[in-house]
PDB file of N, CA and C in Angstrom:
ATOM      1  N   UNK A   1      42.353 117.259 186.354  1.00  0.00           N
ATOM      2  CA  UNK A   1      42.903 116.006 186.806  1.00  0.00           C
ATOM      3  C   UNK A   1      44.412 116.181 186.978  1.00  0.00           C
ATOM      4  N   UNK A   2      44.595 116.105 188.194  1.00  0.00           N
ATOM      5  CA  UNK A   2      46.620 116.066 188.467  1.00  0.00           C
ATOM      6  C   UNK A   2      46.829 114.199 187.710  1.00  0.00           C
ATOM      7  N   UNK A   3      48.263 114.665 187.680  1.00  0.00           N
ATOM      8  CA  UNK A   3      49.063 113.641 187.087  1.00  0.00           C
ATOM      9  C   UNK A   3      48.969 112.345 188.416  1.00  0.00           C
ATOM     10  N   UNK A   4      49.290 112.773 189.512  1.00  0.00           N
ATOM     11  CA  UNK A   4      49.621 111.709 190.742  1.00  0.00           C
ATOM     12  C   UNK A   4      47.724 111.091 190.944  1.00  0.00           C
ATOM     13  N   UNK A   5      46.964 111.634 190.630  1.00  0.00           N
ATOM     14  CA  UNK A   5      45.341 111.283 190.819  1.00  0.00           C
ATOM     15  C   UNK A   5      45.372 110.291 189.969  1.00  0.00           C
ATOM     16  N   UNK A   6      45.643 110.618 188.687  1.00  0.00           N
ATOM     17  CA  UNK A   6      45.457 110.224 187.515  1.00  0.00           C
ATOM     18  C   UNK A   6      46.003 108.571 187.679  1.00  0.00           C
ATOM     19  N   UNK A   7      47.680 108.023 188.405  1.00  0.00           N
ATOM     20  CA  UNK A   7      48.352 107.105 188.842  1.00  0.00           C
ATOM     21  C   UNK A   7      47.177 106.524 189.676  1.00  0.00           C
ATOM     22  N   UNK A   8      46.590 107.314 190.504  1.00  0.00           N
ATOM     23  CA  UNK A   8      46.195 106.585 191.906  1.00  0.00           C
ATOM     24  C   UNK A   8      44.973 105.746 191.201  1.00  0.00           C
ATOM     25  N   UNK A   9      44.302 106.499 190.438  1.00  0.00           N
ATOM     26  CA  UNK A   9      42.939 105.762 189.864  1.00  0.00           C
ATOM     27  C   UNK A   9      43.425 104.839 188.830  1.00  0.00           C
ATOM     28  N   UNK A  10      44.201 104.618 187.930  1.00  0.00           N
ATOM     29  CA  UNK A  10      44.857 103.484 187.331  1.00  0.00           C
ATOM     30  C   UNK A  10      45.132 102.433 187.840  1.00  0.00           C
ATOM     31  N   UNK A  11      45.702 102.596 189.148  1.00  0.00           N
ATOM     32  CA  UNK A  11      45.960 101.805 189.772  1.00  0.00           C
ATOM     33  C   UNK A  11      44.939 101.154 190.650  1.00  0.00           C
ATOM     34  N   UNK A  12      43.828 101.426 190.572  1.00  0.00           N
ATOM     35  CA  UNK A  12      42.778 101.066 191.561  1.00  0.00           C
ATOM     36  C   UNK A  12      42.311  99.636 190.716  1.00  0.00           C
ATOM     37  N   UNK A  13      42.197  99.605 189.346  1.00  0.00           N
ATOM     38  CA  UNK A  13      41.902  98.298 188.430  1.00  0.00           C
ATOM     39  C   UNK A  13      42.581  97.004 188.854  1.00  0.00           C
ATOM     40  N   UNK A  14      41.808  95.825 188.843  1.00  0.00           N
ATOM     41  CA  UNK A  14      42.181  94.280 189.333  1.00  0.00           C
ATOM     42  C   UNK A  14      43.880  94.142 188.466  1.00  0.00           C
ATOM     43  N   UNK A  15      44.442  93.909 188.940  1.00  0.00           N
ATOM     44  CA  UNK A  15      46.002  93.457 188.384  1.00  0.00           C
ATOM     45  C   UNK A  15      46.868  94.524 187.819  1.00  0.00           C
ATOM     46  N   UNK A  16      45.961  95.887 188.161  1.00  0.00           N
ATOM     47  CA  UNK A  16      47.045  97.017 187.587  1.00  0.00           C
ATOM     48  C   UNK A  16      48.358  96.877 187.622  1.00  0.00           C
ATOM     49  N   UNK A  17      49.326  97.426 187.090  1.00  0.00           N
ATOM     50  CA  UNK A  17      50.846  97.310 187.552  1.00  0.00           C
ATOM     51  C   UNK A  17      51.140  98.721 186.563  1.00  0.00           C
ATOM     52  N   UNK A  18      52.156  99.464 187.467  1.00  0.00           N
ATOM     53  CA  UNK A  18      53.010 100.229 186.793  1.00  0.00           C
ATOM     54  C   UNK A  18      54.112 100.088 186.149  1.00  0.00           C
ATOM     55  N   UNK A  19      54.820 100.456 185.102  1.00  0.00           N
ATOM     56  CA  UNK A  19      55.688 100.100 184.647  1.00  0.00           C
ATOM     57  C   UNK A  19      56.202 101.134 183.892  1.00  0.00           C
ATOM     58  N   UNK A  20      57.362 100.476 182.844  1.00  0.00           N
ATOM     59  CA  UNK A  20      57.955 101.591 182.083  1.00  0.00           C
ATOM     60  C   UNK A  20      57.932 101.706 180.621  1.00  0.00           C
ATOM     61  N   UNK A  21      57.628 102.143 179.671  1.00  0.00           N
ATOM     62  CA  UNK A  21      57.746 102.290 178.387  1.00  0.00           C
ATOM     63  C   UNK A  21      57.997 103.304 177.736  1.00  0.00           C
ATOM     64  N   UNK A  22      59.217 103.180 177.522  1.00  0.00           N
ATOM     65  CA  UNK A  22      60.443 104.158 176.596  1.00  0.00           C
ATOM     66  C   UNK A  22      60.645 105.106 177.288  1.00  0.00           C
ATOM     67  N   UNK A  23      60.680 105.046 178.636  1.00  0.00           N
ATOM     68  CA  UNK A  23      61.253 105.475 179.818  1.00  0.00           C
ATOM     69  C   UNK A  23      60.105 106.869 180.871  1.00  0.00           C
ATOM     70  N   UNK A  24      59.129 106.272 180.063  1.00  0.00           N
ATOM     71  CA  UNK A  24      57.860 106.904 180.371  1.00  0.00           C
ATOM     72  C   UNK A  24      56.588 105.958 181.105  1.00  0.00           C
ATOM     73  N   UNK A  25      56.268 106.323 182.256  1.00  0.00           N
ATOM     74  CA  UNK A  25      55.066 105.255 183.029  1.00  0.00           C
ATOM     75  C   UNK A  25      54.004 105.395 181.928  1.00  0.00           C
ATOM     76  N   UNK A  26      53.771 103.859 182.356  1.00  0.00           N
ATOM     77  CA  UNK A  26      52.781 102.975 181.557  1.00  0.00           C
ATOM     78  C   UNK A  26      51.961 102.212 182.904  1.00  0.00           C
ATOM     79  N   UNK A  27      50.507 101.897 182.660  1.00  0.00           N
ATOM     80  CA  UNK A  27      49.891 100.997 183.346  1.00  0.00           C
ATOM     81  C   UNK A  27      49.424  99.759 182.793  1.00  0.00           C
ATOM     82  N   UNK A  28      49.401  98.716 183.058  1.00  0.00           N
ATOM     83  CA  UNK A  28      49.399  97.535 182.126  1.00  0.00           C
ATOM     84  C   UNK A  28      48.230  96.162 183.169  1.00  0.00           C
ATOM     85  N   UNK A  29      47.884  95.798 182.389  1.00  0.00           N
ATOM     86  CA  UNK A  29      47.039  94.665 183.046  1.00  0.00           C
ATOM     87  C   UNK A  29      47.600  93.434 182.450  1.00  0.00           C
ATOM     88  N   UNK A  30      48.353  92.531 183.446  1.00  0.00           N
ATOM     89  CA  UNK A  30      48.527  91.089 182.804  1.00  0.00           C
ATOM     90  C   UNK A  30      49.687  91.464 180.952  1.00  0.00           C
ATOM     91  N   UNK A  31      50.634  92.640 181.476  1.00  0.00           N
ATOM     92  CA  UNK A  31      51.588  93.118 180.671  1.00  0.00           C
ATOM     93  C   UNK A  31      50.714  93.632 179.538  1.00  0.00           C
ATOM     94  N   UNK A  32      49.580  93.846 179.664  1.00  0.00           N
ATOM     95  CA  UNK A  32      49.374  94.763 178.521  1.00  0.00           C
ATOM     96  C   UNK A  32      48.934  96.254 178.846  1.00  0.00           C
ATOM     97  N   UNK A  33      48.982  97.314 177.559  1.00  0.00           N
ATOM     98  CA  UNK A  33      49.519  98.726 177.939  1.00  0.00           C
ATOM     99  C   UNK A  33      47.820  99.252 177.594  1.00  0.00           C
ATOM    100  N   UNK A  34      47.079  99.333 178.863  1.00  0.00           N
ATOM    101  CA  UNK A  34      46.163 100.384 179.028  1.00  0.00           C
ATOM    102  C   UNK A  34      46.274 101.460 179.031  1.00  0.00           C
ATOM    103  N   UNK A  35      46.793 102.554 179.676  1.00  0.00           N
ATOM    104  CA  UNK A  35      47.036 103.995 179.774  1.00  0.00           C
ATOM    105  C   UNK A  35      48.875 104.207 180.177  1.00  0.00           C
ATOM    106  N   UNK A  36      49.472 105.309 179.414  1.00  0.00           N
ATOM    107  CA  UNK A  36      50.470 105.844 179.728  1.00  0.00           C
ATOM    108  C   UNK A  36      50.749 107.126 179.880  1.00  0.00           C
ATOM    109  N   UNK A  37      51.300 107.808 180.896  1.00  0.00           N
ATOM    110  CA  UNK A  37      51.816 109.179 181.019  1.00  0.00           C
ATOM    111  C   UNK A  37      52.481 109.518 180.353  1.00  0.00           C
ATOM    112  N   UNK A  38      52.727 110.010 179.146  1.00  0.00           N
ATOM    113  CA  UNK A  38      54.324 110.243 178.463  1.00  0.00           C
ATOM    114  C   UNK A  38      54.566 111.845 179.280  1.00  0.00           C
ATOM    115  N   UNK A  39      53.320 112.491 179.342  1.00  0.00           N
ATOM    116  CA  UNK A  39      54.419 113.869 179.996  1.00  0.00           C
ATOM    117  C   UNK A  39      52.966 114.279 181.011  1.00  0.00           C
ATOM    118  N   UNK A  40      53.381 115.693 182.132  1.00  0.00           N
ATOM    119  CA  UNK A  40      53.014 115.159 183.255  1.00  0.00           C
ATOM    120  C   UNK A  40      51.000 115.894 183.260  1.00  0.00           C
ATOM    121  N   UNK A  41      50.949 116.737 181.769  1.00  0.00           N
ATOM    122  CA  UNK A  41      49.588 117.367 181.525  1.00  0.00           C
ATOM    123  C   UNK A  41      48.873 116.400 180.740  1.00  0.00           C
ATOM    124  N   UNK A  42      49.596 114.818 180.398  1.00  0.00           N
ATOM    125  CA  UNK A  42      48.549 113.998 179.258  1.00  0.00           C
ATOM    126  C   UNK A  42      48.920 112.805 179.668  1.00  0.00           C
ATOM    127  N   UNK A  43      47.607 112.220 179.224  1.00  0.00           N
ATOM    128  CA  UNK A  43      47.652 110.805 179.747  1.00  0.00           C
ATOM    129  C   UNK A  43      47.469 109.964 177.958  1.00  0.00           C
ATOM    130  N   UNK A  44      47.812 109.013 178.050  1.00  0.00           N
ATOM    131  CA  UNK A  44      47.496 107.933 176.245  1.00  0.00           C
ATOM    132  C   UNK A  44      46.554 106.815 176.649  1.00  0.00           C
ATOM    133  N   UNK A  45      45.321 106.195 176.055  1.00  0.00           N
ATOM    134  CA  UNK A  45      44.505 105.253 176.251  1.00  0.00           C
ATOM    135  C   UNK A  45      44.543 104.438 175.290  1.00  0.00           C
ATOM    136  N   UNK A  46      44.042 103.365 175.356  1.00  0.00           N
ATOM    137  CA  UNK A  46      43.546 102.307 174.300  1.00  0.00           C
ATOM    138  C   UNK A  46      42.195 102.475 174.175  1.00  0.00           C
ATOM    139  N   UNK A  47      41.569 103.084 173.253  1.00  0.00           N
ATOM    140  CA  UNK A  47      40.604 102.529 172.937  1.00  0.00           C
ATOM    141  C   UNK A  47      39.943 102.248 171.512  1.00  0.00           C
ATOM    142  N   UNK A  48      38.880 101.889 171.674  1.00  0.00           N
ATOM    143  CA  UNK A  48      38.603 100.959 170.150  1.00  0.00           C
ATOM    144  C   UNK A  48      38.020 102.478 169.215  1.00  0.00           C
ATOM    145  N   UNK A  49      37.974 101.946 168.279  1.00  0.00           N
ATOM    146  CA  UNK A  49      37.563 103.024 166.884  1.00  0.00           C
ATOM    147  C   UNK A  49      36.354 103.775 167.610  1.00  0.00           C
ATOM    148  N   UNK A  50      35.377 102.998 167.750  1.00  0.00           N
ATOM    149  CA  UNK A  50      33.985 104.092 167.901  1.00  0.00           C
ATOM    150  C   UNK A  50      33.900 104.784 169.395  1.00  0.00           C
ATOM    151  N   UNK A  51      34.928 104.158 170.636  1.00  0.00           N
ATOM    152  CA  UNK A  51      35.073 104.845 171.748  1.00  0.00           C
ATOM    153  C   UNK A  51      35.810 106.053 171.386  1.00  0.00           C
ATOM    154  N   UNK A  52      36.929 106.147 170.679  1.00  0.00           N
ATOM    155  CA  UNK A  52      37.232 106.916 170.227  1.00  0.00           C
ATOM    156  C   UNK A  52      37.029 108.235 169.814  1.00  0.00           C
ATOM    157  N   UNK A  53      36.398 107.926 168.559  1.00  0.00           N
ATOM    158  CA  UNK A  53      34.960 108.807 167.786  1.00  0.00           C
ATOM    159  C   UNK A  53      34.401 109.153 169.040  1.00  0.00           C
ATOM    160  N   UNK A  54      33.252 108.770 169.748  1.00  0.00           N
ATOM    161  CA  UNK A  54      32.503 109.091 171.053  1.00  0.00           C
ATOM    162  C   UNK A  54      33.108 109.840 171.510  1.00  0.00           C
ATOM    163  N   UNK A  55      34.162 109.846 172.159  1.00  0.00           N
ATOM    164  CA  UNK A  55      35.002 110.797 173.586  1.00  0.00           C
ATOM    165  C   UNK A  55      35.640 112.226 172.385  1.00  0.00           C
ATOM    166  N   UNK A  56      36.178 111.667 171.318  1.00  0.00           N
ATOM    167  CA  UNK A  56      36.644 112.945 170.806  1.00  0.00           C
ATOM    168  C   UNK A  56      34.948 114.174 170.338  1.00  0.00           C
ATOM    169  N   UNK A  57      34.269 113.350 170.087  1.00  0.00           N
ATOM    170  CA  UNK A  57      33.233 114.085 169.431  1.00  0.00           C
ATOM    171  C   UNK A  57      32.601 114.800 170.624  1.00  0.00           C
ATOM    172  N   UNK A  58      32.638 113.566 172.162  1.00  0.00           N
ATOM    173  CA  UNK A  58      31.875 114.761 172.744  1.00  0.00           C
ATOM    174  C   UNK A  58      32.551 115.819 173.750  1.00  0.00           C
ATOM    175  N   UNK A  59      33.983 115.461 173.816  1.00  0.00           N
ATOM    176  CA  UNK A  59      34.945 116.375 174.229  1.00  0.00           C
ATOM    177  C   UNK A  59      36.251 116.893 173.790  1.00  0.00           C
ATOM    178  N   UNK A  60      35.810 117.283 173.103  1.00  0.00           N
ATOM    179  CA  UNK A  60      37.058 118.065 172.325  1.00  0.00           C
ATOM    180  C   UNK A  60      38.104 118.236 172.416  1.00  0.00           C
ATOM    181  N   UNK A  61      37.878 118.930 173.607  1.00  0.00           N
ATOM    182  CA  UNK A  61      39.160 119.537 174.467  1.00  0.00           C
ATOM    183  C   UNK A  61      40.292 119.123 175.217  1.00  0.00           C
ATOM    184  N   UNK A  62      39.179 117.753 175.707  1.00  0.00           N
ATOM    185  CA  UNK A  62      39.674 116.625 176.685  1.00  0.00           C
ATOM    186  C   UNK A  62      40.714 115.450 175.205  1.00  0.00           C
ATOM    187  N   UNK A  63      39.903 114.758 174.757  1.00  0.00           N
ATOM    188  CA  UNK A  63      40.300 113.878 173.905  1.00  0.00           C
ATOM    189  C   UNK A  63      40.956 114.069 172.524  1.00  0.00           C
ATOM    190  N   UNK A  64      41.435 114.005 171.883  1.00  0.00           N
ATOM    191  CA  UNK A  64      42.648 113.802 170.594  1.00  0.00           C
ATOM    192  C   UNK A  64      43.069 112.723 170.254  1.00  0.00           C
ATOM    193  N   UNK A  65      43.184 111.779 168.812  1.00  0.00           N
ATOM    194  CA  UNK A  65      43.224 110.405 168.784  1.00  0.00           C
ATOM    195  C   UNK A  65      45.054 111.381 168.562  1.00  0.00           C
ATOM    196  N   UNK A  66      45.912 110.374 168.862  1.00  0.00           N
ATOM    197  CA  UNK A  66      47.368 110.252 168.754  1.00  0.00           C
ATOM    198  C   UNK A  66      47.780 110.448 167.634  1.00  0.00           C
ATOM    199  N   UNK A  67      48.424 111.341 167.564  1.00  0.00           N
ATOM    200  CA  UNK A  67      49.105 111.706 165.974  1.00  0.00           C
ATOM    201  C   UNK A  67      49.839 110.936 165.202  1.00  0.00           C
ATOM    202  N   UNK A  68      49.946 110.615 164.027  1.00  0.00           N
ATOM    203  CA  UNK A  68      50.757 109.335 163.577  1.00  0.00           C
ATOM    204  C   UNK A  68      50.134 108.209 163.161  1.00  0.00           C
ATOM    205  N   UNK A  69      50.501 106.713 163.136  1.00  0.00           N
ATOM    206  CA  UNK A  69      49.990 105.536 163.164  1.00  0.00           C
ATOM    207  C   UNK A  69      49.066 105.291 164.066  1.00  0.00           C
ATOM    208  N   UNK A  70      49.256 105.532 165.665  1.00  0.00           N
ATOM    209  CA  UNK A  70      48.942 104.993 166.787  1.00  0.00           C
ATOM    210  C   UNK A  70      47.283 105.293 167.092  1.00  0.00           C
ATOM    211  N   UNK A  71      47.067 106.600 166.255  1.00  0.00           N
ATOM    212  CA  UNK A  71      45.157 107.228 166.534  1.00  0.00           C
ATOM    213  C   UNK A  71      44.528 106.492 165.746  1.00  0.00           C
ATOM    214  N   UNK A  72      44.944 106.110 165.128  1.00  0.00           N
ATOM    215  CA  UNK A  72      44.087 105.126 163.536  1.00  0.00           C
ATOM    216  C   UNK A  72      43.910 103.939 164.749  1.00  0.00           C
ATOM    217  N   UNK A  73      45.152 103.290 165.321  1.00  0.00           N
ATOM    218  CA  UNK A  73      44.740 101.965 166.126  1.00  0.00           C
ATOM    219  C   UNK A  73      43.802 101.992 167.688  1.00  0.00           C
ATOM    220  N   UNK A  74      43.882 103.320 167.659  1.00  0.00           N
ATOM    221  CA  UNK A  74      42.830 103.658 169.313  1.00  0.00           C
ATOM    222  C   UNK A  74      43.352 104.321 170.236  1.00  0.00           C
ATOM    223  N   UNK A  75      45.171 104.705 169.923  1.00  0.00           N
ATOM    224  CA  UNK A  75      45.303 105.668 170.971  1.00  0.00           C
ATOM    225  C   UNK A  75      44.812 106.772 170.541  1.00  0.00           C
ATOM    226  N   UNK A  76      44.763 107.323 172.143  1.00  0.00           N
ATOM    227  CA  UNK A  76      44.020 108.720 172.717  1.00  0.00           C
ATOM    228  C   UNK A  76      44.372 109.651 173.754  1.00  0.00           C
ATOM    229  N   UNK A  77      44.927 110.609 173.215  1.00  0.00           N
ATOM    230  CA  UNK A  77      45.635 111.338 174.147  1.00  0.00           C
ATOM    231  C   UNK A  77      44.465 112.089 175.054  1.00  0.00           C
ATOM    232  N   UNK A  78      44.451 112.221 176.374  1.00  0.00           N
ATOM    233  CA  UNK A  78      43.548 112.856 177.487  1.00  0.00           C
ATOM    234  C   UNK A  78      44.434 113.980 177.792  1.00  0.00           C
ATOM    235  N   UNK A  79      43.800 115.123 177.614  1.00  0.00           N
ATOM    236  CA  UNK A  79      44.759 116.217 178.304  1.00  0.00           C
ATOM    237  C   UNK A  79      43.704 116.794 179.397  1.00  0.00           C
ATOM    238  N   UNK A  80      45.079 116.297 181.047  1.00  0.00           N
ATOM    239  CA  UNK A  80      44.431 116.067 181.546  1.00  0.00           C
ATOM    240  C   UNK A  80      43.715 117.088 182.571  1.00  0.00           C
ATOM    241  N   UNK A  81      44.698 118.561 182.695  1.00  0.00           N
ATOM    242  CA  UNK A  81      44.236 119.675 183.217  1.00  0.00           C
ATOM    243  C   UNK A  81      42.367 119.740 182.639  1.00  0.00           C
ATOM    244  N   UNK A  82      42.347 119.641 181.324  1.00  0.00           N
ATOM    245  CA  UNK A  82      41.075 119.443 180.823  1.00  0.00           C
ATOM    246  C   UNK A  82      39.641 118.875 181.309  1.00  0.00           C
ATOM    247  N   UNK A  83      40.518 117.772 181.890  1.00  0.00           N
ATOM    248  CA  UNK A  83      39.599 116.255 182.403  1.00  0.00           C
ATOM    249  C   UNK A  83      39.028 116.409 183.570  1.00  0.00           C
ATOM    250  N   UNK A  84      37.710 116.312 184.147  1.00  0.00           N
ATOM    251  CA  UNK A  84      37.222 116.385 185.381  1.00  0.00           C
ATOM    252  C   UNK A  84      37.111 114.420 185.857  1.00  0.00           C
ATOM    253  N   UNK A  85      37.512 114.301 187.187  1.00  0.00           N
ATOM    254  CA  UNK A  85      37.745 112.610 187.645  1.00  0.00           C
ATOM    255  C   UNK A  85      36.579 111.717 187.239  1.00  0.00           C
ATOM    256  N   UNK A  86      35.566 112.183 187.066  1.00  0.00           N
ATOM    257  CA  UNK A  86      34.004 111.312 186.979  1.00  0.00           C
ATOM    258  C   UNK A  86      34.652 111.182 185.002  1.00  0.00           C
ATOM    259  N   UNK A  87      34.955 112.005 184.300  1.00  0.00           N
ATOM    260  CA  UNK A  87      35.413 111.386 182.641  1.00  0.00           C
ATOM    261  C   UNK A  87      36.666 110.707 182.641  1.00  0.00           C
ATOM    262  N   UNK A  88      37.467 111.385 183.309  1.00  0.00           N
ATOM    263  CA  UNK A  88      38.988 110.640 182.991  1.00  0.00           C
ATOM    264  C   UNK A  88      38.879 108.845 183.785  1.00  0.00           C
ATOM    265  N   UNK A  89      37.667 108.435 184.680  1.00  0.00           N
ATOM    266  CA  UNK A  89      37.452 107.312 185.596  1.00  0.00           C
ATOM    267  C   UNK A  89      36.564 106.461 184.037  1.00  0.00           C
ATOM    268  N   UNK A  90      35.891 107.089 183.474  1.00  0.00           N
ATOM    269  CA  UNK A  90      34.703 106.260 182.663  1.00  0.00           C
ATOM    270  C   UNK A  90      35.905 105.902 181.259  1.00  0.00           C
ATOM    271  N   UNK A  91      36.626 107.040 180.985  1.00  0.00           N
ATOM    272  CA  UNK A  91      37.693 106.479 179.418  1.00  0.00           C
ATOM    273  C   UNK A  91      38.928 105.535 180.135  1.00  0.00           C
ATOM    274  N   UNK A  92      39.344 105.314 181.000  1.00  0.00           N
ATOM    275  CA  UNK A  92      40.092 104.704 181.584  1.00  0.00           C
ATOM    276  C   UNK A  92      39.612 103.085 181.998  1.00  0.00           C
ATOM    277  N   UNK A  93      38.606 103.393 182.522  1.00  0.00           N
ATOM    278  CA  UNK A  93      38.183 101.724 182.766  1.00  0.00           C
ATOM    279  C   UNK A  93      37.347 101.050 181.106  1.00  0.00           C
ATOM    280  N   UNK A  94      36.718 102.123 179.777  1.00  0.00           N
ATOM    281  CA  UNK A  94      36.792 101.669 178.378  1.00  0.00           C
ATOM    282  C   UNK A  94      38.419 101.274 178.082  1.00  0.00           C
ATOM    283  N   UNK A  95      39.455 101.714 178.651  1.00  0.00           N
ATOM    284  CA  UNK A  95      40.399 101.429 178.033  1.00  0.00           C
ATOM    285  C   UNK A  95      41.327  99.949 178.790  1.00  0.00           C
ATOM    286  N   UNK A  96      40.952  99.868 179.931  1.00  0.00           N
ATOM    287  CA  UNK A  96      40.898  99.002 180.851  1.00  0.00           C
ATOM    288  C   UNK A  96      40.490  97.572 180.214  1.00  0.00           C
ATOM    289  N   UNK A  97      39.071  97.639 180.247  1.00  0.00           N
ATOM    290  CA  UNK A  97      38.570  96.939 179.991  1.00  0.00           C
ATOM    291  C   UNK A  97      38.756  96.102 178.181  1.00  0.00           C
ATOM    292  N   UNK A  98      39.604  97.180 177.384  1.00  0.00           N
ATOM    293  CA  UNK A  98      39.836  96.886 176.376  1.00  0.00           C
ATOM    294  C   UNK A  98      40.982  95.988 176.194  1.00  0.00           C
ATOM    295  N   UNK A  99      41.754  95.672 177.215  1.00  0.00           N
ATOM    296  CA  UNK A  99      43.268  95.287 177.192  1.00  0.00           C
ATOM    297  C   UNK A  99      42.915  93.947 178.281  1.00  0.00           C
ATOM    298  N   UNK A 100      42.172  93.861 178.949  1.00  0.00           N
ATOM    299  CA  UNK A 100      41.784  92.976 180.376  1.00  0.00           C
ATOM    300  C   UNK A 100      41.256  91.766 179.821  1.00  0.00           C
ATOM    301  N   UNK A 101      42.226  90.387 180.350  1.00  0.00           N
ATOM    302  CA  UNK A 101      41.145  89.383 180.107  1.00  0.00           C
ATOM    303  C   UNK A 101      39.898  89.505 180.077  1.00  0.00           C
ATOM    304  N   UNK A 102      38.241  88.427 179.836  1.00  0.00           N
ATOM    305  CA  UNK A 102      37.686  88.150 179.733  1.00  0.00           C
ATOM    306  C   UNK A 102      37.490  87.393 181.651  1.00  0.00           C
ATOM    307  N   UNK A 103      38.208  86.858 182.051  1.00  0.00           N
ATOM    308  CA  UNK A 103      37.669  86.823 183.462  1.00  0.00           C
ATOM    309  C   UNK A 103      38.483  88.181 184.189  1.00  0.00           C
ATOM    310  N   UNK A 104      38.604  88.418 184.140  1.00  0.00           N
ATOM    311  CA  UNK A 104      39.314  89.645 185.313  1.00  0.00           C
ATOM    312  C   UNK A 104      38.308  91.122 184.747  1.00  0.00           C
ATOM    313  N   UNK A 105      37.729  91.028 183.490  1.00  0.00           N
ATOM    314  CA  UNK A 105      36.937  91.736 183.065  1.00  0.00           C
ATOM    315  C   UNK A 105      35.639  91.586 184.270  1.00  0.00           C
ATOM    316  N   UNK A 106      35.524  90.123 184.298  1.00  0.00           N
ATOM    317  CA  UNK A 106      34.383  89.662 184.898  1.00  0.00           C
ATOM    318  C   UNK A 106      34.148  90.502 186.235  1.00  0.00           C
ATOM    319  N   UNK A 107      35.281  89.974 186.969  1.00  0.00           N
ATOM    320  CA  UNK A 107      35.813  90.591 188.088  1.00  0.00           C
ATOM    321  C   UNK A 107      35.308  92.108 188.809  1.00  0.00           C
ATOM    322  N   UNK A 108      35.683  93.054 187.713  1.00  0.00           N
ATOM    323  CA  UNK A 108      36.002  94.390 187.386  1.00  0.00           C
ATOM    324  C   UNK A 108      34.270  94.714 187.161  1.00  0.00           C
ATOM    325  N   UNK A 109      33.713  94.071 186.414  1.00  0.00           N
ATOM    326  CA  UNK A 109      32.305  94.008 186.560  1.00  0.00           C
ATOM    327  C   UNK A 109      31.153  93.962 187.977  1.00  0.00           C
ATOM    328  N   UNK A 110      32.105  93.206 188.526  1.00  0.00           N
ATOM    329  CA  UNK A 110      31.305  92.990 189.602  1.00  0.00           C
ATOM    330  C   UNK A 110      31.771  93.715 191.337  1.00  0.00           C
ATOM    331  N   UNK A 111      32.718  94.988 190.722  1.00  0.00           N
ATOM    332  CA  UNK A 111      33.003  95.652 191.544  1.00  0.00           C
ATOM    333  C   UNK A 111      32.483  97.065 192.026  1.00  0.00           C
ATOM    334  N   UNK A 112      32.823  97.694 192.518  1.00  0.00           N
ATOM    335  CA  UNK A 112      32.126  99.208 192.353  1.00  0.00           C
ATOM    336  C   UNK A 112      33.294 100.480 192.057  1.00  0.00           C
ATOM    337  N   UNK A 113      34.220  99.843 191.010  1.00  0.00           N
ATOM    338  CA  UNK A 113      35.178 101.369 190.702  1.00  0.00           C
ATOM    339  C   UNK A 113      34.255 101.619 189.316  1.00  0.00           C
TER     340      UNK A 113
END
């Protein structure tokens, strides 16, 4: 997975927006922080405890909960040379969908990304 792919499919989600956090792109739905680039081989996700568990357990290589405070709460670092587009598309819209209203969820449901 390139870094600029990685932008383009983030951005494909209902209300995506790019932005900045701590001077590093962030993607945010309705100002909240779904996925961020901090550097240009890894991507950071939100996701919940047992998505977590799941993606690290069944890809190793790909997934790493965030070192520090932040893996205990659901970040997840994607490294993304690792990542083929059909996994880095399925942990992205779990992480999506984790941060996304309840109607725009709806939305997102009834689309075909």
């Amino acid at each position: 997975m390139e870094t600029v792919r990685a932008r383009q499919l983030a951005l494909e989600f209902p209300e995506a927006a790019e932005k900045s956090h701590f001077g590093k792109a962030d993607f945010r739905v309705r100002n909240r922080i779904f996925m961020s680039l901090p550097e240009n081989d890894r991507a950071v996700i939100k996701l919940d405890s047992g998505q977590q568990e799941m993606m690290t357990v069944a890809e190793p290589l790909v997934f790493k909960p965030v070192p520090g405070g932040w893996g205990p709460k659901g970040w997840t670092s994607i490294k993304l040379d690792a990542c083929d587009e059909q996994t880095f598309r399925s942990a992205i819209r779990m992480s999506w969908r984790n941060v996304a209203p309840p109607a725009l969820r709806k939305i997102f449901d009834a689309s075909p990304i």
